[in-house]
C-alpha atoms as a PDB file:
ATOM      1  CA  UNK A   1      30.230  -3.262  50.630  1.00  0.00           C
ATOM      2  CA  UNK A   2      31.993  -6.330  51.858  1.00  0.00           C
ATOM      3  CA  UNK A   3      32.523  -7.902  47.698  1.00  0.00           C
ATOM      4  CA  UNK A   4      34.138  -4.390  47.582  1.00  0.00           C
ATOM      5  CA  UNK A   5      36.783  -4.443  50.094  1.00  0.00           C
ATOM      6  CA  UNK A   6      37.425  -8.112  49.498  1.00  0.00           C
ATOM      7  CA  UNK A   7      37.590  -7.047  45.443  1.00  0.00           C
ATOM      8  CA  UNK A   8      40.425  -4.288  46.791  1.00  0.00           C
ATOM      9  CA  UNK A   9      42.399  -6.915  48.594  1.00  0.00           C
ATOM     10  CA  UNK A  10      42.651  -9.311  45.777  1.00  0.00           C
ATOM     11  CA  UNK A  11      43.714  -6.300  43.654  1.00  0.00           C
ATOM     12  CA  UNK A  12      46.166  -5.210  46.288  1.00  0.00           C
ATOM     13  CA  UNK A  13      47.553  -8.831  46.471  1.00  0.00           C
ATOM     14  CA  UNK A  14      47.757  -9.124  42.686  1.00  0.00           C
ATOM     15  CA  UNK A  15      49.936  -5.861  42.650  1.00  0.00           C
ATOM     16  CA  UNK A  16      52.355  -6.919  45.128  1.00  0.00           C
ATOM     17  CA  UNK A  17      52.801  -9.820  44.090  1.00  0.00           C
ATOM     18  CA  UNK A  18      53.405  -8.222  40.559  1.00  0.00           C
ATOM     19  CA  UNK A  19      55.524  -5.627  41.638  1.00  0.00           C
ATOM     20  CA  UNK A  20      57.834  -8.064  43.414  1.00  0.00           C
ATOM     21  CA  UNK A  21      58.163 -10.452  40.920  1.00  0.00           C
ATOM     22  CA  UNK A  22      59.118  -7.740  38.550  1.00  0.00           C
ATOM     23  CA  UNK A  23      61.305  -6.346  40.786  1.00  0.00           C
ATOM     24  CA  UNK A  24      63.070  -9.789  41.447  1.00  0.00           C
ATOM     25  CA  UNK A  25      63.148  -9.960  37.379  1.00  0.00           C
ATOM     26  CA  UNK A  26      64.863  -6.724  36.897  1.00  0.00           C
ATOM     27  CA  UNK A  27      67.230  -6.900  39.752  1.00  0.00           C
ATOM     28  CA  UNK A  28      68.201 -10.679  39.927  1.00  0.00           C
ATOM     29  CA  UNK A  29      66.903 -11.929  36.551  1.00  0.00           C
ATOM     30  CA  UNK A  30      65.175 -14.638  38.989  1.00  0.00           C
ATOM     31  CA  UNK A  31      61.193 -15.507  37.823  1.00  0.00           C
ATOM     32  CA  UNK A  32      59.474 -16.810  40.752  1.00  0.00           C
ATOM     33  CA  UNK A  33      56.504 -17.336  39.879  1.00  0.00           C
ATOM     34  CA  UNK A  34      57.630 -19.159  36.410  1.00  0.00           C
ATOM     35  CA  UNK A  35      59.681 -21.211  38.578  1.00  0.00           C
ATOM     36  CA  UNK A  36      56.841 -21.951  41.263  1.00  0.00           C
ATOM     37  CA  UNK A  37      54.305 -23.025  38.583  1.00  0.00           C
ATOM     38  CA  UNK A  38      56.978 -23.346  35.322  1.00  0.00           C
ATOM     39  CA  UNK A  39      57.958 -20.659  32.838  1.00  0.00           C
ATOM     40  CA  UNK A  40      55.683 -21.479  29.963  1.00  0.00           C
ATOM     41  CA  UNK A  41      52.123 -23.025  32.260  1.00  0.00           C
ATOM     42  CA  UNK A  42      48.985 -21.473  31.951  1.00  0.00           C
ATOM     43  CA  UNK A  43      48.544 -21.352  35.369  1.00  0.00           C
ATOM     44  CA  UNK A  44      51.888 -18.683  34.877  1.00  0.00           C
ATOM     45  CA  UNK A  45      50.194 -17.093  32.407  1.00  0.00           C
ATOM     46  CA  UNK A  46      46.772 -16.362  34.186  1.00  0.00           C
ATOM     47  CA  UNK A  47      48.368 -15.155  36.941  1.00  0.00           C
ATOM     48  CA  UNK A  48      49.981 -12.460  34.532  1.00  0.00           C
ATOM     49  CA  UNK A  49      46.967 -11.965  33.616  1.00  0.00           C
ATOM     50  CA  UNK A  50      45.535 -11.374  36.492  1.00  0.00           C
ATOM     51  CA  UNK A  51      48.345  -8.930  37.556  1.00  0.00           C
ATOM     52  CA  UNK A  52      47.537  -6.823  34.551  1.00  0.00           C
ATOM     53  CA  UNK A  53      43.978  -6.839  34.985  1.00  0.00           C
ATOM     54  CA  UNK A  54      44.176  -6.014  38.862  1.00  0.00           C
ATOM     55  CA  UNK A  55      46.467  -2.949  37.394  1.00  0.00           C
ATOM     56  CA  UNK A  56      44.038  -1.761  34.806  1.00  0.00           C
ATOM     57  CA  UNK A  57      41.285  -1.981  37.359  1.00  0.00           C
ATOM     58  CA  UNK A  58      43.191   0.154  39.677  1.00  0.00           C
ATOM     59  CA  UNK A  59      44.125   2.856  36.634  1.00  0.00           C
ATOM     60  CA  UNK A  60      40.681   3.180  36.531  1.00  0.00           C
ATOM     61  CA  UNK A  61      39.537   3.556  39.617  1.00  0.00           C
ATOM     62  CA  UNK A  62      42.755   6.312  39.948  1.00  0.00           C
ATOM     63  CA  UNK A  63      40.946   7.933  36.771  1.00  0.00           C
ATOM     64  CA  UNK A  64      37.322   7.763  37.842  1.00  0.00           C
ATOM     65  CA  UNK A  65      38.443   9.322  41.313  1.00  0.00           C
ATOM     66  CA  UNK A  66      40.575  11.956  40.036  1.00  0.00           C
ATOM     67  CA  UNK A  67      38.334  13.255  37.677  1.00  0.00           C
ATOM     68  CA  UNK A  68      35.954  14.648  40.062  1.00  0.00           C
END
């Protein structure tokens, strides 16, 4: 029970953090975390990564809970 909550608050974390940068990208053109870590770094990249993967793991979860 505890890996699950702590797996949901990573994945909550990853989506704000997401959602704000994208936000800050759309409104101000600004990249954060490309200019935290630089535009072009892997460690940019797997954070993207990351973001997309908390997403699709919380589309599912949506899914699998809706379809009840």
């Amino acid at each position: 029970m505890k890996n699950a909550h702590t797996l949901e608050m990573v994945v909550a974390v990853l989506l704000v953090v997401g959602g704000l940068e994208l936000g800050l990208m759309g409104l101000f053109e600004m990249n954060v975390i490309g200019s935290i870590f630089g535009a072009a770094s892997m460690l940019t990249r797997a954070i993207y990564v990351a973001v997309g993967l908390a997403a699709a793991y919380r589309v599912l979860v949506w899914l699998k809970a809706h379809s009840k």
